[in-house]
PDB file of N, CA and C in Angstrom:
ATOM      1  N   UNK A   1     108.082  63.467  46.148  1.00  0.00           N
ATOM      2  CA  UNK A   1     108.583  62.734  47.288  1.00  0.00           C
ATOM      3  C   UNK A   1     109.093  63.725  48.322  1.00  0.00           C
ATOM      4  N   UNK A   2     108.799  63.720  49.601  1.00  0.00           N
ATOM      5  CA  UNK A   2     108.985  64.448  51.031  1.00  0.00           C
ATOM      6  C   UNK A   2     110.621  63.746  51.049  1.00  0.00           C
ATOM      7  N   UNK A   3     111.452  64.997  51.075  1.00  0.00           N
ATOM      8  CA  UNK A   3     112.789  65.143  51.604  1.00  0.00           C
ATOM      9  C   UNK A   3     113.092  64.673  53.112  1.00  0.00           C
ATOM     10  N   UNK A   4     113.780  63.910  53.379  1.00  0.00           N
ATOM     11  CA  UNK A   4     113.549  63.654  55.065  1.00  0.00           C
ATOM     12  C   UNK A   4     115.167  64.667  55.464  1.00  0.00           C
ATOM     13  N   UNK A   5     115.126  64.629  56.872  1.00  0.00           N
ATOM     14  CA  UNK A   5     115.998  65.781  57.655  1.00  0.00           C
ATOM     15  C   UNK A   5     116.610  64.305  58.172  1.00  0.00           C
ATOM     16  N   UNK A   6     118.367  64.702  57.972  1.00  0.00           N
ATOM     17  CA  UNK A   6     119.300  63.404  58.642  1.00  0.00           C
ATOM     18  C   UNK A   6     118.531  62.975  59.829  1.00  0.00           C
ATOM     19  N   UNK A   7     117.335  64.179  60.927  1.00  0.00           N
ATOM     20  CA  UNK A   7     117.010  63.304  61.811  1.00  0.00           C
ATOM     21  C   UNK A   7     115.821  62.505  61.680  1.00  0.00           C
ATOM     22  N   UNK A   8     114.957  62.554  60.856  1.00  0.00           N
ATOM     23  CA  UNK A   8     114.444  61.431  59.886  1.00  0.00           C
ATOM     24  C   UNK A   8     114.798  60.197  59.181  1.00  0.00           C
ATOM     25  N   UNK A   9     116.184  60.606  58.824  1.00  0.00           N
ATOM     26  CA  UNK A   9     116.896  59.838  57.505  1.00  0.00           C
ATOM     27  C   UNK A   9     117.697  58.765  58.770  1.00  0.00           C
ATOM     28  N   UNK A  10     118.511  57.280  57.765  1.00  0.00           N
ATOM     29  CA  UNK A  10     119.474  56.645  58.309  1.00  0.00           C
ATOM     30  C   UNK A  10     120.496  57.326  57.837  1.00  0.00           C
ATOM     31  N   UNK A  11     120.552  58.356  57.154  1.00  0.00           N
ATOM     32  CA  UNK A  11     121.812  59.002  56.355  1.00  0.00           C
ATOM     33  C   UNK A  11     122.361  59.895  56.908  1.00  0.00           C
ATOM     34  N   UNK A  12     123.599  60.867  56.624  1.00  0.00           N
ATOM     35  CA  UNK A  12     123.965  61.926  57.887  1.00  0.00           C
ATOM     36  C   UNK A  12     123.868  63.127  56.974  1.00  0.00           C
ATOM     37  N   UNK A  13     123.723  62.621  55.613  1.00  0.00           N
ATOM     38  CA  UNK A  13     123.561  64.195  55.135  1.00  0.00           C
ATOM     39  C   UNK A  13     122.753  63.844  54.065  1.00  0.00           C
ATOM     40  N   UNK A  14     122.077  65.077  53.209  1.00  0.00           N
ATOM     41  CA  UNK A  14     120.955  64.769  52.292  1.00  0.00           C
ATOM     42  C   UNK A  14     121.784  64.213  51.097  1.00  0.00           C
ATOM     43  N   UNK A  15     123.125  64.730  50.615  1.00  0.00           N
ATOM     44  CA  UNK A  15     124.215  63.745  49.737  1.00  0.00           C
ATOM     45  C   UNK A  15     123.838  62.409  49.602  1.00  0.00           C
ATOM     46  N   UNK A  16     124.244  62.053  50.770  1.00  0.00           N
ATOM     47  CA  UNK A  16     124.432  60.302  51.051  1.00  0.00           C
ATOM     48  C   UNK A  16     123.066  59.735  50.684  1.00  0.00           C
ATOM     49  N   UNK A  17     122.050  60.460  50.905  1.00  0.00           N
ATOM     50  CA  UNK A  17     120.792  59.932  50.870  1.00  0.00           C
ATOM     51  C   UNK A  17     120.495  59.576  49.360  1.00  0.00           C
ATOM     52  N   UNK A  18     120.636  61.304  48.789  1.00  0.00           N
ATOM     53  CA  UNK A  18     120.449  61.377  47.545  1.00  0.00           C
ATOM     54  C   UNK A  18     120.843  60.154  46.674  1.00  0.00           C
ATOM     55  N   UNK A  19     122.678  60.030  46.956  1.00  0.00           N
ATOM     56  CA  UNK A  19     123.365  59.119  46.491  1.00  0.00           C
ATOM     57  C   UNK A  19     122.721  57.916  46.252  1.00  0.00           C
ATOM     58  N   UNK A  20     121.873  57.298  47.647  1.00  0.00           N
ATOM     59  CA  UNK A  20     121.549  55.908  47.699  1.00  0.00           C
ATOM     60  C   UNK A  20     120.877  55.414  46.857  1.00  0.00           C
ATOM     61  N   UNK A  21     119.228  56.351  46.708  1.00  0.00           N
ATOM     62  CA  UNK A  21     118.182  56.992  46.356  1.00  0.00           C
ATOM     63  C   UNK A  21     118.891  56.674  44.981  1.00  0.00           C
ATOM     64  N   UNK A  22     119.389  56.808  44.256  1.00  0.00           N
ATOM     65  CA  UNK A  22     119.941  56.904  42.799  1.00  0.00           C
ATOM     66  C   UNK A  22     120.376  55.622  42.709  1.00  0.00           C
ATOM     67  N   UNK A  23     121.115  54.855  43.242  1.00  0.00           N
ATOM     68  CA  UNK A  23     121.914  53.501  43.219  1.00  0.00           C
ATOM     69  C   UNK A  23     120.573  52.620  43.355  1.00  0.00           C
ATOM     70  N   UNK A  24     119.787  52.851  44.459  1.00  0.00           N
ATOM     71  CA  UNK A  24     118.462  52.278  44.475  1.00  0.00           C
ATOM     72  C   UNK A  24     117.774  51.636  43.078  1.00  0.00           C
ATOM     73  N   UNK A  25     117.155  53.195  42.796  1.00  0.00           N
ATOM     74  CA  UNK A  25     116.470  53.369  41.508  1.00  0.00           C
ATOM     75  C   UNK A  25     117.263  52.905  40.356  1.00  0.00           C
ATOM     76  N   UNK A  26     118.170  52.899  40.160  1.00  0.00           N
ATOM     77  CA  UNK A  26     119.156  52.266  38.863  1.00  0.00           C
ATOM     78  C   UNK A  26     119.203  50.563  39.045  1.00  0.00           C
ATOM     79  N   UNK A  27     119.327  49.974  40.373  1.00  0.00           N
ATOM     80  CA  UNK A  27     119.183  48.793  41.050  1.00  0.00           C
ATOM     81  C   UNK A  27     117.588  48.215  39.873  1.00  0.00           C
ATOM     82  N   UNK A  28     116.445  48.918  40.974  1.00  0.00           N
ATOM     83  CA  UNK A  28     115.140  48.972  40.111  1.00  0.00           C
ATOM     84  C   UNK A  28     115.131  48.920  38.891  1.00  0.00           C
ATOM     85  N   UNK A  29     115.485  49.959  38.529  1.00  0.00           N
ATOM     86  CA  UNK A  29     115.048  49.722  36.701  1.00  0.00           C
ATOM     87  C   UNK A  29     115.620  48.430  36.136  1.00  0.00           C
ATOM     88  N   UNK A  30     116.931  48.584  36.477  1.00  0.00           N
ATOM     89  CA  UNK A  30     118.031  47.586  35.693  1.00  0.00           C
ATOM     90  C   UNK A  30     117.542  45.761  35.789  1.00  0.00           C
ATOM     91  N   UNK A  31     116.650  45.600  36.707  1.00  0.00           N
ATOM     92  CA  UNK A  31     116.227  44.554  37.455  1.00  0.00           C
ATOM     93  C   UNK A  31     114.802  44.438  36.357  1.00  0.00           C
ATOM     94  N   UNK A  32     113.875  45.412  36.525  1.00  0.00           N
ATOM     95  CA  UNK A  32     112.549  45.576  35.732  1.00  0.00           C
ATOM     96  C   UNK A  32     113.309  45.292  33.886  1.00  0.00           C
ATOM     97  N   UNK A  33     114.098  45.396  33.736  1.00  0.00           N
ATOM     98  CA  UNK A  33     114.392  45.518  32.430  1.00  0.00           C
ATOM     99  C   UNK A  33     115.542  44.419  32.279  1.00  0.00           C
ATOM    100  N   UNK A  34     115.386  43.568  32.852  1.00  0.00           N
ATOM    101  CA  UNK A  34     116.202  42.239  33.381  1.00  0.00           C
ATOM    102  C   UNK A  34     115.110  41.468  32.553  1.00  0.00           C
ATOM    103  N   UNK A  35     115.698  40.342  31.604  1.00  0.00           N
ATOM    104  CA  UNK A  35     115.292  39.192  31.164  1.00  0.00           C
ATOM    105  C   UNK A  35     115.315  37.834  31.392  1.00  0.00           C
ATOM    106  N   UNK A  36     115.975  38.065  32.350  1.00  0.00           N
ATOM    107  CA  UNK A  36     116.100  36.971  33.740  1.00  0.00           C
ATOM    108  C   UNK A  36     114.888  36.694  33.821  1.00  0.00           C
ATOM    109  N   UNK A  37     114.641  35.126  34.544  1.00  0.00           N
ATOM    110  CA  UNK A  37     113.289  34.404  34.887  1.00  0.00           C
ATOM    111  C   UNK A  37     113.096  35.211  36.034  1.00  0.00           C
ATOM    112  N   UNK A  38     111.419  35.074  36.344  1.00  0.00           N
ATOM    113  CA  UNK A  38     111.444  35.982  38.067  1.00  0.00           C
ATOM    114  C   UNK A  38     111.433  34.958  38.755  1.00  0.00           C
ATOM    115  N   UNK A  39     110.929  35.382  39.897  1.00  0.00           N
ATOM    116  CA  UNK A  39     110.873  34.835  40.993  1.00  0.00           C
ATOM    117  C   UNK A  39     109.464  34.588  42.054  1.00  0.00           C
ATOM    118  N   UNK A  40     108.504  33.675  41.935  1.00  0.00           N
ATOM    119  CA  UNK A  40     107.497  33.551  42.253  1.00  0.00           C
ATOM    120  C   UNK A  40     107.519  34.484  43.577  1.00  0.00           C
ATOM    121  N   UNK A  41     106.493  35.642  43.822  1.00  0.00           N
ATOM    122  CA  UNK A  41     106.371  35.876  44.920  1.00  0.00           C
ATOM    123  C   UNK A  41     106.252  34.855  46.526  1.00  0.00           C
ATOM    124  N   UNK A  42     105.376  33.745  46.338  1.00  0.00           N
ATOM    125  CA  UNK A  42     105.442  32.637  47.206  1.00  0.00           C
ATOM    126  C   UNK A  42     106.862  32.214  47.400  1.00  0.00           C
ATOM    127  N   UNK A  43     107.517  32.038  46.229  1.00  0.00           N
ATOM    128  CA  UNK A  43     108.972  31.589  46.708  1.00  0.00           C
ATOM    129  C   UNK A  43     109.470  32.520  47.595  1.00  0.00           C
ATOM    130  N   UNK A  44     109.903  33.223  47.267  1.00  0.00           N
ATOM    131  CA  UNK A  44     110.476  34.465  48.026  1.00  0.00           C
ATOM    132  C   UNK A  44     110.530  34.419  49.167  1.00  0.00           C
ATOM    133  N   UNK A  45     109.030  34.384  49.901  1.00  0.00           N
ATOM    134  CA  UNK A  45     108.500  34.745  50.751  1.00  0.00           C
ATOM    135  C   UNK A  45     108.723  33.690  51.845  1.00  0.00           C
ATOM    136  N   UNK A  46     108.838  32.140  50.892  1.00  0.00           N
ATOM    137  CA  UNK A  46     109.163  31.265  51.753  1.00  0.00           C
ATOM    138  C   UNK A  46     110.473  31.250  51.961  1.00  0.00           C
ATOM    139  N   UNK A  47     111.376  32.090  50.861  1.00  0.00           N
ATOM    140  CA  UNK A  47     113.156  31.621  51.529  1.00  0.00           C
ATOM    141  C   UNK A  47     113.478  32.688  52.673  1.00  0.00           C
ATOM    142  N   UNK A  48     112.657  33.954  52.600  1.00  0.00           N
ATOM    143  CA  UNK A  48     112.994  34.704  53.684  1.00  0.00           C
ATOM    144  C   UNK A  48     112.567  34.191  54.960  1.00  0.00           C
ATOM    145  N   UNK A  49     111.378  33.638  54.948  1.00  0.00           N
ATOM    146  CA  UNK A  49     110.710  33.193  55.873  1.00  0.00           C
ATOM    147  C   UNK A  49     111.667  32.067  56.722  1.00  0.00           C
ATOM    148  N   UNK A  50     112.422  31.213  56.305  1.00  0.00           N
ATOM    149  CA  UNK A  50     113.490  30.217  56.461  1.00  0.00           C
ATOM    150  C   UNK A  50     115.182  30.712  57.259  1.00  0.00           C
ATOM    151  N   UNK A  51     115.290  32.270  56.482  1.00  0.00           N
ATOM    152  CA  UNK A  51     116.505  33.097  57.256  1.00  0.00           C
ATOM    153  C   UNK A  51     116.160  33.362  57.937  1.00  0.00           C
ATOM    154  N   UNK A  52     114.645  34.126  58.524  1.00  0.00           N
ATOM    155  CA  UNK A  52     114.422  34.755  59.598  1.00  0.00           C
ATOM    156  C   UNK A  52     114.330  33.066  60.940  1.00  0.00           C
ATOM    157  N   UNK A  53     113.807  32.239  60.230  1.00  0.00           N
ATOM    158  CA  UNK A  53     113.670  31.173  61.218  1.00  0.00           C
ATOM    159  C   UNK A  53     114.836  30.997  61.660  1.00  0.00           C
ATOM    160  N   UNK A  54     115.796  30.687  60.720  1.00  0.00           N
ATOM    161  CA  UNK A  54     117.397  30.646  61.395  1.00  0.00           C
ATOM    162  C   UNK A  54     117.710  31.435  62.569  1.00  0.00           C
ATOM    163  N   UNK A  55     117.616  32.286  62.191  1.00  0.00           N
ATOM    164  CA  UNK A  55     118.699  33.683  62.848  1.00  0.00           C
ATOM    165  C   UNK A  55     117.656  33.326  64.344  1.00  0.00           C
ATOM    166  N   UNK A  56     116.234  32.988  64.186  1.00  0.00           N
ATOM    167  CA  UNK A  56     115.769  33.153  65.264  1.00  0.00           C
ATOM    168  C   UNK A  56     116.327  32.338  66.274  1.00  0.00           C
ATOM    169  N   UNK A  57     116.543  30.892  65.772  1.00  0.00           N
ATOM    170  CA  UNK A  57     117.233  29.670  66.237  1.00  0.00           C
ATOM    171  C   UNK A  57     118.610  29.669  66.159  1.00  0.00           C
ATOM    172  N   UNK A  58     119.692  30.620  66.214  1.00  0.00           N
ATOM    173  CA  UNK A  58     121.022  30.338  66.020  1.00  0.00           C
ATOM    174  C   UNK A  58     120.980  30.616  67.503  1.00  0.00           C
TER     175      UNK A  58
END
């Protein structure tokens, strides 16, 4: 994976990035290794689809 430069990054230093980058990936796994029911991709797609309509209309 290509390192980005804070003026690349939303981050201000490669730390913070790193940091995220780790919280991320632990997010990921912990989720993949979740026995929780999923979540139909179609669903999903339609509840985001519904916030973005909002926000468009507020």
């Amino acid at each position: 994976m290509t390192k980005l430069t804070p003026i690349e990054s939303e981050f201000a230093t490669t730390e913070e990035a790193e940091a995220y980058d780790a919280w991320f990936r632990a997010k990921v796994e912990a989720r993949l290794a979740s026995k929780s029911p999923r979540i139909p991709h179609d669903e999903v797609m339609a509840r985001m689809q519904r916030i973005i309509d909002r926000r468009k209309n507020a």
